[in-house]
C-alpha atoms as a PDB file:
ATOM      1  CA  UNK A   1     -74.576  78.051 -53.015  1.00  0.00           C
ATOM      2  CA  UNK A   2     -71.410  77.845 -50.391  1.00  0.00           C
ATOM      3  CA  UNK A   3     -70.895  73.909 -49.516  1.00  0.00           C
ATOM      4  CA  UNK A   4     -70.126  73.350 -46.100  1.00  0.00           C
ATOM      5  CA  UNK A   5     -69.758  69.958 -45.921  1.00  0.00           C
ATOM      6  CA  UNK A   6     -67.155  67.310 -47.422  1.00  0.00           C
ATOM      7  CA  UNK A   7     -68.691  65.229 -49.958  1.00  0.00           C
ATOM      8  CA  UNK A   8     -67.427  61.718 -50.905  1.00  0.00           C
ATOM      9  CA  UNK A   9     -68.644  62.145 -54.538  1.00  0.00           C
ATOM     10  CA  UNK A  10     -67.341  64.830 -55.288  1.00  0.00           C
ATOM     11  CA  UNK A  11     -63.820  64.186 -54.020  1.00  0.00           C
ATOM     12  CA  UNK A  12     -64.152  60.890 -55.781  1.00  0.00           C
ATOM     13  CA  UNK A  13     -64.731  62.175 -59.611  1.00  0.00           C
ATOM     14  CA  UNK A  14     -62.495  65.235 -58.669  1.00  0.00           C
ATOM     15  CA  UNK A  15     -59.396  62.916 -58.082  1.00  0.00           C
ATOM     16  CA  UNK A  16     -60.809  60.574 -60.893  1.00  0.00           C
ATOM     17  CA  UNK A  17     -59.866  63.861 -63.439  1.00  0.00           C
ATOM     18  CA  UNK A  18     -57.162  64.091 -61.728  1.00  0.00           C
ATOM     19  CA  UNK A  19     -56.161  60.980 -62.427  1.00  0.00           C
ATOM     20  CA  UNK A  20     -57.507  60.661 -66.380  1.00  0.00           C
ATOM     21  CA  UNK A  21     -54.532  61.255 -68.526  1.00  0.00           C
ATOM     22  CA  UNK A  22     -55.273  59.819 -71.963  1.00  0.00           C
ATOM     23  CA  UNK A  23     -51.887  59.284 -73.304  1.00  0.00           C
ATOM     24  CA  UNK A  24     -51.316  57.159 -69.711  1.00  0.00           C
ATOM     25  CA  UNK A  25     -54.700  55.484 -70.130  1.00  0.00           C
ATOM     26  CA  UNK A  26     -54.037  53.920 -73.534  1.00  0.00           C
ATOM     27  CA  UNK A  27     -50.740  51.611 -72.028  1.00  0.00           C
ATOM     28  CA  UNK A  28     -51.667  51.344 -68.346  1.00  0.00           C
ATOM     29  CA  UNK A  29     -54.836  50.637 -66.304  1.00  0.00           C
ATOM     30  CA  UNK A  30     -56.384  54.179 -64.084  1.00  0.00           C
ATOM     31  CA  UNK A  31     -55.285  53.397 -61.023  1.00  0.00           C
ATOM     32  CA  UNK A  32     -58.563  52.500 -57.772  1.00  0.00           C
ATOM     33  CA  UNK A  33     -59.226  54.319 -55.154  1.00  0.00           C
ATOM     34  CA  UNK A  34     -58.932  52.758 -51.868  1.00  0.00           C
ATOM     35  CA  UNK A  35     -61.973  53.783 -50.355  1.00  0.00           C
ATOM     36  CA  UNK A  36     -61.343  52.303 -46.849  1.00  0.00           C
ATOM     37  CA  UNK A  37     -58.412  55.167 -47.035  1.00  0.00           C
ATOM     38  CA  UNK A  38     -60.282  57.786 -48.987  1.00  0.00           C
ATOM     39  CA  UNK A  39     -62.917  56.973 -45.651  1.00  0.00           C
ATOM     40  CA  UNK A  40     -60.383  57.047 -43.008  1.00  0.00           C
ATOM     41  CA  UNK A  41     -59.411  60.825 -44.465  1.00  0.00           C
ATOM     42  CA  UNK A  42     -63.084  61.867 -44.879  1.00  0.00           C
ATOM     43  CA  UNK A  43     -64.052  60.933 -41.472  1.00  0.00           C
ATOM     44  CA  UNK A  44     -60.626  62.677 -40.054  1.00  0.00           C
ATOM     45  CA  UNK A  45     -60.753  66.005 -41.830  1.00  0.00           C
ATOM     46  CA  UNK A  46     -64.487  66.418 -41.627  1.00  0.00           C
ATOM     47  CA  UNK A  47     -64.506  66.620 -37.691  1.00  0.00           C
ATOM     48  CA  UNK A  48     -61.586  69.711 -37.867  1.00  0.00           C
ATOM     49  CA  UNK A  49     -62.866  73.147 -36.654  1.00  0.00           C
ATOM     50  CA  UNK A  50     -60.249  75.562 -38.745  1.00  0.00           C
ATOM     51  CA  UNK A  51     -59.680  74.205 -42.060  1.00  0.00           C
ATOM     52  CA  UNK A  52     -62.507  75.629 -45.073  1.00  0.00           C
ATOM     53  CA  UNK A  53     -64.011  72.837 -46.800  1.00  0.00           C
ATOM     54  CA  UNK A  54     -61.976  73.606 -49.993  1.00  0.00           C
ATOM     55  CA  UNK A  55     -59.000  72.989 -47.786  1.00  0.00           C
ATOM     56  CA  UNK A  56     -60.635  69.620 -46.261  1.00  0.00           C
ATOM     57  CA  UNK A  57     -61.219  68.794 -50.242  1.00  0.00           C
ATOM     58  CA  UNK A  58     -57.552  69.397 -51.815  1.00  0.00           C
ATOM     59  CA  UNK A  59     -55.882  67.899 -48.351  1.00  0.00           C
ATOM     60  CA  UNK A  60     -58.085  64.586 -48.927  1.00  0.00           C
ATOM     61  CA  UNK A  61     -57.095  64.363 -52.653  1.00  0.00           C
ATOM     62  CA  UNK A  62     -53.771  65.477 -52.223  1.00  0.00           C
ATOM     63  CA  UNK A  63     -52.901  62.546 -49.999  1.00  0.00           C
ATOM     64  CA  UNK A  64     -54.260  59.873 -51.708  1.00  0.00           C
ATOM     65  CA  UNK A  65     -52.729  61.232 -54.881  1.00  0.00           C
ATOM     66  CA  UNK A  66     -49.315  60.887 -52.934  1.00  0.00           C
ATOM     67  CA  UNK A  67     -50.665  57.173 -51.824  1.00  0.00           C
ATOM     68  CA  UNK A  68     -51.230  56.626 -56.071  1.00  0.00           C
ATOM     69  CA  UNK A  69     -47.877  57.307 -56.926  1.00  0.00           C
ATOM     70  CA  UNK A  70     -46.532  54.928 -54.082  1.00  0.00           C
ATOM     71  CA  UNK A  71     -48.578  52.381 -55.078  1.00  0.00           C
ATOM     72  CA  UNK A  72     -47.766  53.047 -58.841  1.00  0.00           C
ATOM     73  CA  UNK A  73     -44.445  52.664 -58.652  1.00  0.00           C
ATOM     74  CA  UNK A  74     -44.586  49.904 -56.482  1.00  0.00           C
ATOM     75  CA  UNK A  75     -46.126  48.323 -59.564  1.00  0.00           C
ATOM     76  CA  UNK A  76     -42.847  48.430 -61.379  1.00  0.00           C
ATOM     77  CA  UNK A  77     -41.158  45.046 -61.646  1.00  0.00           C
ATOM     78  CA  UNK A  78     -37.399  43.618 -62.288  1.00  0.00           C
ATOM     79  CA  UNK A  79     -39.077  40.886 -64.230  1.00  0.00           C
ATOM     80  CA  UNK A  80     -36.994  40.503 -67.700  1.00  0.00           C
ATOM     81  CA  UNK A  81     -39.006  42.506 -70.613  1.00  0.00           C
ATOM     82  CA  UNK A  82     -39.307  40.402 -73.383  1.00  0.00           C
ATOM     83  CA  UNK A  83     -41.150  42.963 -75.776  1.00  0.00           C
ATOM     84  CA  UNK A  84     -41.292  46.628 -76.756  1.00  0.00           C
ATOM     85  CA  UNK A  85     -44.753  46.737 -75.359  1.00  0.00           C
ATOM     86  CA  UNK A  86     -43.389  45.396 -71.776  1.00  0.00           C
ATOM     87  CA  UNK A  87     -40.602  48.271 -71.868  1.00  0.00           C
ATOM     88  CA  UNK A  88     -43.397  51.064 -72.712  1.00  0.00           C
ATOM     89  CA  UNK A  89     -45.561  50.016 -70.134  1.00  0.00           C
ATOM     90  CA  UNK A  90     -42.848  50.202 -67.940  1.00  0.00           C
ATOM     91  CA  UNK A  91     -41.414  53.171 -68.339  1.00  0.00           C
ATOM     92  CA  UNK A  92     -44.872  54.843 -68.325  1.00  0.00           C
ATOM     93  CA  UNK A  93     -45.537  53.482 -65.151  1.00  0.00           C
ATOM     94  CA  UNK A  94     -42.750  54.951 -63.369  1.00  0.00           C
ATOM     95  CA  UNK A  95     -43.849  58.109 -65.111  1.00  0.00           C
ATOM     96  CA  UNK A  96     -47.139  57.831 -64.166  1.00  0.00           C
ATOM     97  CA  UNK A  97     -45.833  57.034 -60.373  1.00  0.00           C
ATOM     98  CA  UNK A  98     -44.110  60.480 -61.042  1.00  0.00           C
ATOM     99  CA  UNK A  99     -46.836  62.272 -62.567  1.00  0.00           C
ATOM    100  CA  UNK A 100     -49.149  61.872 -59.672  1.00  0.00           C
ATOM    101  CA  UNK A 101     -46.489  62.643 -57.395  1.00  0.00           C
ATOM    102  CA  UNK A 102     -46.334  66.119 -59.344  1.00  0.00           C
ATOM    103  CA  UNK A 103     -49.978  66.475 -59.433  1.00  0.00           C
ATOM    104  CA  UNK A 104     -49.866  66.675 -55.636  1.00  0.00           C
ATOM    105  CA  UNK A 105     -46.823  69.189 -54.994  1.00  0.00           C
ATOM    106  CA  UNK A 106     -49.240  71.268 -57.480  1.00  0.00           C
ATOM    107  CA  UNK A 107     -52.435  70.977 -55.684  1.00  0.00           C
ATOM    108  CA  UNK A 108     -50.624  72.274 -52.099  1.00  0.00           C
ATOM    109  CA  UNK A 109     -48.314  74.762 -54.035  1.00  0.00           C
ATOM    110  CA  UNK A 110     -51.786  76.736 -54.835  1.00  0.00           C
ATOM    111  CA  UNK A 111     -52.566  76.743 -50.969  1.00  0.00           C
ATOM    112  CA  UNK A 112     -49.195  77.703 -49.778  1.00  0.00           C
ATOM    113  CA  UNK A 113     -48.770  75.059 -47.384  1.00  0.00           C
ATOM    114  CA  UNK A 114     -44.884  74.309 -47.132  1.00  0.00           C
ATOM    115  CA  UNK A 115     -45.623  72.626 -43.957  1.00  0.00           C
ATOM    116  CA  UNK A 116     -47.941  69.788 -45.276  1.00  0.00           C
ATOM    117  CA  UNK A 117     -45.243  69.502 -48.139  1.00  0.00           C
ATOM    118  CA  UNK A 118     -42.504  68.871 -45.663  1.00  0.00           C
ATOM    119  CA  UNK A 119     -44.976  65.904 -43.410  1.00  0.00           C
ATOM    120  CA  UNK A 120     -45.744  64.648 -46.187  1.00  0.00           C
ATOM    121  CA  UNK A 121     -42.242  64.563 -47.759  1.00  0.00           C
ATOM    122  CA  UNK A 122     -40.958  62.832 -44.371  1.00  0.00           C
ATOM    123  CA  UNK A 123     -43.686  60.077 -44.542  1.00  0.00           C
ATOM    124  CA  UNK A 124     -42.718  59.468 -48.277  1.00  0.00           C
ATOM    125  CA  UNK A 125     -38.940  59.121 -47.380  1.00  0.00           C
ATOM    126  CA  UNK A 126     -39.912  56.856 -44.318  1.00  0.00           C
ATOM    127  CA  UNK A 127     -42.405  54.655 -46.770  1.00  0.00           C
ATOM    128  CA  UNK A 128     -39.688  54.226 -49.372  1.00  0.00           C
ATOM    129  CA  UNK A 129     -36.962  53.449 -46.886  1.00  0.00           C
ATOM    130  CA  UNK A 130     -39.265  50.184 -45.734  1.00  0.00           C
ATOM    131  CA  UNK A 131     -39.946  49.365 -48.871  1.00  0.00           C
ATOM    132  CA  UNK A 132     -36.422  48.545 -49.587  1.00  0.00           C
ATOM    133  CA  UNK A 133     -35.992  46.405 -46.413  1.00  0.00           C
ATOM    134  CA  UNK A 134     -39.013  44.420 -47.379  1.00  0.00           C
ATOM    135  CA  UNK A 135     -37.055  43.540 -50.590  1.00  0.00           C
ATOM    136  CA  UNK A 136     -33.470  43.000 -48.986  1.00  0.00           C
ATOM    137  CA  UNK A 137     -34.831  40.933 -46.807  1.00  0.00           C
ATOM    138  CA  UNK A 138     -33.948  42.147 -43.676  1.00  0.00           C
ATOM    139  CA  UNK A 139     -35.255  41.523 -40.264  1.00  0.00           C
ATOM    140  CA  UNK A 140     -38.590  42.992 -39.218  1.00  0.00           C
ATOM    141  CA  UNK A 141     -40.839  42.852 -42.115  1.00  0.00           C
ATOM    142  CA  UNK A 142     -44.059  42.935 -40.101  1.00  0.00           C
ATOM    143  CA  UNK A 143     -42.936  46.752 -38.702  1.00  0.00           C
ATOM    144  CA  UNK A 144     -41.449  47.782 -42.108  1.00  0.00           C
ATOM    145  CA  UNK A 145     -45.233  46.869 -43.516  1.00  0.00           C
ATOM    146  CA  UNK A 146     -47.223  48.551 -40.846  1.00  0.00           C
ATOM    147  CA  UNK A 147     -44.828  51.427 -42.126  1.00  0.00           C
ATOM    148  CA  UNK A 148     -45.465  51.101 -45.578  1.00  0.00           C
ATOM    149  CA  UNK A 149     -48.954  50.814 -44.903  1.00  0.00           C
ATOM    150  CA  UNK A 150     -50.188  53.911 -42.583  1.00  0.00           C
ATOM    151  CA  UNK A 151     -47.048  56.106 -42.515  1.00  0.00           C
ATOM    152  CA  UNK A 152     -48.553  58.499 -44.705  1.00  0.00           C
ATOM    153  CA  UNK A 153     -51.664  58.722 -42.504  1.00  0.00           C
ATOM    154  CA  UNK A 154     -49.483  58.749 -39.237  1.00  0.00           C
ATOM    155  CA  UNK A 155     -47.450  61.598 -40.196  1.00  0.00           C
ATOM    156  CA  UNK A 156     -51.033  63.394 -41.367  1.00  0.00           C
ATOM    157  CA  UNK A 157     -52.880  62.721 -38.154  1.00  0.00           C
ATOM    158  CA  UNK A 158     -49.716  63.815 -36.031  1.00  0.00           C
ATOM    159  CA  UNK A 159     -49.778  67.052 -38.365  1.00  0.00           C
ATOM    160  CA  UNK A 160     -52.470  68.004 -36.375  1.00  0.00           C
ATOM    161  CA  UNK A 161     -51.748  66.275 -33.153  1.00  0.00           C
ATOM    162  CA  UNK A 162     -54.440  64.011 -33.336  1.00  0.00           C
ATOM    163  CA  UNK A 163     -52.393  60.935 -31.773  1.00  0.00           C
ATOM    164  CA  UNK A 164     -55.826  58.822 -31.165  1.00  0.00           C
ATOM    165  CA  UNK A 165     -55.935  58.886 -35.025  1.00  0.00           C
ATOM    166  CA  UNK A 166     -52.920  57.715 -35.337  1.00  0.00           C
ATOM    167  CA  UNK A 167     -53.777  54.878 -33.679  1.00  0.00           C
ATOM    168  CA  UNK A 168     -56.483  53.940 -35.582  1.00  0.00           C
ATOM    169  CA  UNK A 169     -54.726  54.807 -38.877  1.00  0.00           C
ATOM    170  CA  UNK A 170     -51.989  52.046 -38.125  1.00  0.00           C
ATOM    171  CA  UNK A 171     -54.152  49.400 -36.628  1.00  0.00           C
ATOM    172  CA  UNK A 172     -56.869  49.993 -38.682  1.00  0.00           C
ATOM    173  CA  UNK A 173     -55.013  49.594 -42.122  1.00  0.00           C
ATOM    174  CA  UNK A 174     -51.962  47.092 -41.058  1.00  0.00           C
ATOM    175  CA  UNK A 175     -55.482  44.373 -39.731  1.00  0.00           C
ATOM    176  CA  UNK A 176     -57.216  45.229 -43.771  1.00  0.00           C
ATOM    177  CA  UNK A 177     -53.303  44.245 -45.313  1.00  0.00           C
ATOM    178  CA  UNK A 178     -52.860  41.338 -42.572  1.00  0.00           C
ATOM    179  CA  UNK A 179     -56.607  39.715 -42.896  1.00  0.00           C
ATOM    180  CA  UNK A 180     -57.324  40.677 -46.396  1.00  0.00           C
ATOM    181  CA  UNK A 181     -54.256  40.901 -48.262  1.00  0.00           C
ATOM    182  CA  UNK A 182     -51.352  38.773 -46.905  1.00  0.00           C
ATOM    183  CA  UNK A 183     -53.239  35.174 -46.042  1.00  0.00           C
ATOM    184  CA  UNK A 184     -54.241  34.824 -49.784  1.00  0.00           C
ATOM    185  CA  UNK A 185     -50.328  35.185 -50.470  1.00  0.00           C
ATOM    186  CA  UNK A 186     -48.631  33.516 -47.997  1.00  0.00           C
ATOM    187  CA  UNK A 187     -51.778  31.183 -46.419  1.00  0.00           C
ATOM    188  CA  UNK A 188     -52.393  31.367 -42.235  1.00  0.00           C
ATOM    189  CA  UNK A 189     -48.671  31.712 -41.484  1.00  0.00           C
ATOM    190  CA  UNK A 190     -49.029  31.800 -37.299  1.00  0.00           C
ATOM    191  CA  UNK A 191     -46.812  35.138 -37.388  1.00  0.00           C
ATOM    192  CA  UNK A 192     -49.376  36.696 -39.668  1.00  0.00           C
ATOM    193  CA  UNK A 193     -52.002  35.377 -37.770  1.00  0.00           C
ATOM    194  CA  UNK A 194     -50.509  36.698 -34.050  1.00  0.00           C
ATOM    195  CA  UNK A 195     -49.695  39.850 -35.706  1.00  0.00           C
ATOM    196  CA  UNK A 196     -53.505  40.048 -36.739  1.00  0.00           C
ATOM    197  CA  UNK A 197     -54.559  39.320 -32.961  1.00  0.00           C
ATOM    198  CA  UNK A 198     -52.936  41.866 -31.788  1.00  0.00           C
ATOM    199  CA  UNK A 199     -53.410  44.422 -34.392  1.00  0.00           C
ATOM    200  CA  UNK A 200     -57.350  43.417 -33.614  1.00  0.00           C
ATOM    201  CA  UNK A 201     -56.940  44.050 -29.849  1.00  0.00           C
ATOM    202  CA  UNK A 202     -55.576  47.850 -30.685  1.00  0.00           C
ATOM    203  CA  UNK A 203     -58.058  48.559 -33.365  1.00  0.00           C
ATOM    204  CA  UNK A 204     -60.451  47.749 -30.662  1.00  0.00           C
ATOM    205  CA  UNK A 205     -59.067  49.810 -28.430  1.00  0.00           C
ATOM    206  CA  UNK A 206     -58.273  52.355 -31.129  1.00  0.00           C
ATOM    207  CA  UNK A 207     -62.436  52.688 -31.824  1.00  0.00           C
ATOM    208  CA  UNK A 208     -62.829  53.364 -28.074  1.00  0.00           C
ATOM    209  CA  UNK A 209     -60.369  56.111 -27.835  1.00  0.00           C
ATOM    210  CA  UNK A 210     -62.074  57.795 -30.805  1.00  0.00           C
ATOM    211  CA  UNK A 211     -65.181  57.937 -28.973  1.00  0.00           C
ATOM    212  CA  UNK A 212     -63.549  60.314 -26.886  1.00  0.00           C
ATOM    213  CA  UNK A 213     -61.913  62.605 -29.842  1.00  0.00           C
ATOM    214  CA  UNK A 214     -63.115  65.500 -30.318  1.00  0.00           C
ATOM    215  CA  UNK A 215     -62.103  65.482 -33.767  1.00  0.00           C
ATOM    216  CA  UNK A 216     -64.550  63.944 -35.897  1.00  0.00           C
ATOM    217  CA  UNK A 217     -66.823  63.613 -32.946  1.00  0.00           C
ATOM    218  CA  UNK A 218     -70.441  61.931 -34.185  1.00  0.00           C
ATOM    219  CA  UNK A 219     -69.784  63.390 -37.737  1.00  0.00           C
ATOM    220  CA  UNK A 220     -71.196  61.513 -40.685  1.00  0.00           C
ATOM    221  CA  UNK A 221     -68.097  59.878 -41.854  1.00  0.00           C
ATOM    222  CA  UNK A 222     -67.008  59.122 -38.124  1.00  0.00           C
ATOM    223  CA  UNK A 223     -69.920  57.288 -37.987  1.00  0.00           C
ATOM    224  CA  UNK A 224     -69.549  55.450 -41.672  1.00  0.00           C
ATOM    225  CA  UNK A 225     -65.736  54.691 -40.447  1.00  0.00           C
ATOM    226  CA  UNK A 226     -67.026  53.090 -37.013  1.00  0.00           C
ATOM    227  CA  UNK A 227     -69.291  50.658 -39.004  1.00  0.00           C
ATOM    228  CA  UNK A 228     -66.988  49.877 -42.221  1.00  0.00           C
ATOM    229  CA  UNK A 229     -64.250  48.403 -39.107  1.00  0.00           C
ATOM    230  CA  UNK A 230     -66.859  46.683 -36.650  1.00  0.00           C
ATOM    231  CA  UNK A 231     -68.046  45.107 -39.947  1.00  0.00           C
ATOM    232  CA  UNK A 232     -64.470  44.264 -40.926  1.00  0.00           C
ATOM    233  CA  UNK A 233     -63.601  42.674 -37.255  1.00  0.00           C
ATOM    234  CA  UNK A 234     -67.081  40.905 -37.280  1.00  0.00           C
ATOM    235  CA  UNK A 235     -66.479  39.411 -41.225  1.00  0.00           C
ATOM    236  CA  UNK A 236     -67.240  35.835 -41.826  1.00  0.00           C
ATOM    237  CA  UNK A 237     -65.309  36.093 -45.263  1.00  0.00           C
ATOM    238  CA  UNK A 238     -61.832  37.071 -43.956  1.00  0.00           C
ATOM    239  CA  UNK A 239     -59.275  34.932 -41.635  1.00  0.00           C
ATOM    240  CA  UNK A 240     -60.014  36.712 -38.601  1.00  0.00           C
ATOM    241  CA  UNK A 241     -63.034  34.385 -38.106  1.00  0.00           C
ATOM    242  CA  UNK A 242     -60.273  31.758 -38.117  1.00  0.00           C
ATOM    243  CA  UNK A 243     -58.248  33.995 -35.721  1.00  0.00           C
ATOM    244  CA  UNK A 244     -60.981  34.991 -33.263  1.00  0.00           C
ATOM    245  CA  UNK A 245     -61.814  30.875 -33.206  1.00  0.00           C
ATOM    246  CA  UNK A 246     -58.296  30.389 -32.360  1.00  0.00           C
ATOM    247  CA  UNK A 247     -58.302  30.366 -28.310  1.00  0.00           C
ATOM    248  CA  UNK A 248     -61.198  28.275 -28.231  1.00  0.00           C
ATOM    249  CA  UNK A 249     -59.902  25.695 -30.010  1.00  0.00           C
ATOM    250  CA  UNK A 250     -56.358  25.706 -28.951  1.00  0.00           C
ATOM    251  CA  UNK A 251     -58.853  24.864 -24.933  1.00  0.00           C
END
C-alpha cells in the first residue's frame, strides 16, 4: 500500500540504521536525534505540495545526517590523550563525523539533486566558518551561535523560499540553545538572558507568521511544532520563567 504521509517512526529507525555501524559502535556512543529538529523538518516538508513522500523522507534524513556529522566532529577535543584508547576514540570520531557526512552525499546522489548538495554545502561552509570564531574568540559570539545553530535549516527553508520558516528555524532553535543549553554553562549571564528576550519576542512573532504560511498549513506536525514551542516559552523548568519575571521585578 502507497504511503502518503511522512511518518516520524519510520524516519526515526530509518536514520537509526543509518546510523548503526558496528565497528563505530564498539569505541563511540550512536549519536541522538534531536527531535525538536527532526520536528521542525517534519512539520516543514510535510506541508510542501511537489515533493513525493520518498523525497520528503530522504530530504528529512539527509539533513539531520549532515547536522550528525557537525555535531560529531564538534565532539573532537585538543585535550592531551594520555592512552591508546583516547587516540582510537578520537580518530574514530572524526571518522565517524566523516562517515555520516558521506552517508548523506549518498542518499541525494540517488535522487539527483545537485542543487540541495550545493545549499547544503554553503550552510556547512557557513557553520564551520562560526565555529572557528567561537574558538578564536572573536567578537560576536551570540551571531556566530545563532549561525551554528539554524544555518543548516535557514539555507533549507530559503531552498524553497519559505522565508517565514526561516524565521522560526533561527528563533526557534537559538531560544532551545540560549534557555536550555547555555545558562547551565555559563549561569544567567544578562547578555544571555537579553539575547533570550529577544529571541522570545521573534519566536512569538515567528508562530504568528506561520499561521499565515501556506506551507505546512494545519498539517499534523505544524500542529505538534506549534505546541512543542508554546510549551517551551510557557516552561516552568527553564530560565525563561526567570526572564519573563524580569520586567516585573526590575518595577
Amino acid at each position: 500500500m502507497q504511503e502518503y504521509t511522512l511518518n516520524k517512526t519510520n524516519i526515526r529507525q530509518s536514520l537509526k540504521d543509518h546510523l548503526s555501524h558496528s565497528y563505530l559502535l564498539k569505541y563511540i556512543q550512536q549519536p541522538e536525534i534531536d527531535e525538536d529538529k527532526l520536528l521542525l523538518l517534519l512539520a516543514f516538508f510535510e506541508g510542501l505540495p511537489d515533493l513525493t513522500v520518498k523525497q520528503k523522507h530522504t530530504y528529512v534524513i539527509t539533513t539531520l545526517l549532515v547536522q550528525i556529522a557537525l555535531d560529531t566532529h564538534e565532539q573532537v577535543t585538543s585535550d592531551k590523550i594520555t592512552s591508546q584508547e583516547q587516540l582510537v576514540q578520537r580518530q574514530l570520531t572524526v571518522l565517524a563525523g566523516d562517515f555520516y557526512s558521506g552517508l548523506y552525499y549518498q542518499l541525494l546522489s540517488q535522487i539527483d539533486d545537485i542543487s540541495l548538495v550545493r545549499t547544503l554545502a554553503r550552510a556547512i561552509k557557513e557553520i564551520n566558518e562560526h565555529k572557528m570564531r567561537i574558538y578564536e574568540g572573536n567578537q560576536g559570539e551570540i551571531i556566530s551561535l545563532t549561525i551554528v545553530e539554524s544555518s543548516l535549516y535557514k539555507h533549507l527553508f530559503s531552498y524553497y523560499n519559505c522565508s517565514s520558516w526561516v524565521q522560526l528555524a533561527e528563533s526557534f532553535l537559538m531560544y532551545k540553545k540560549l534557555n536550555l543549553q547555555l545558562p547551565s554553562l555559563f549561569g544567567l549571564d544578562h547578555s544571555i538572558l537579553d539575547h533570550s528576550k529577544f529571541n522570545q519576542s521573534i519566536l512569538i512573532k515567528s508562530l504568528s507568521n506561520l499561521d499565515h504560511s501556506q506551507v505546512g498549513f494545519h498539517t499534523h506536525y505544524k500542529n505538534q511544532l506549534v505546541n512543542r514551542i508554546e510549551s517551551l516559552i510557557n516552561s516552568e523548568t527553564s530560565h525563561p520563567k526567570y526572564i519573563l519575571n524580569t520586567a516585573v521585578e526590575d518595577e
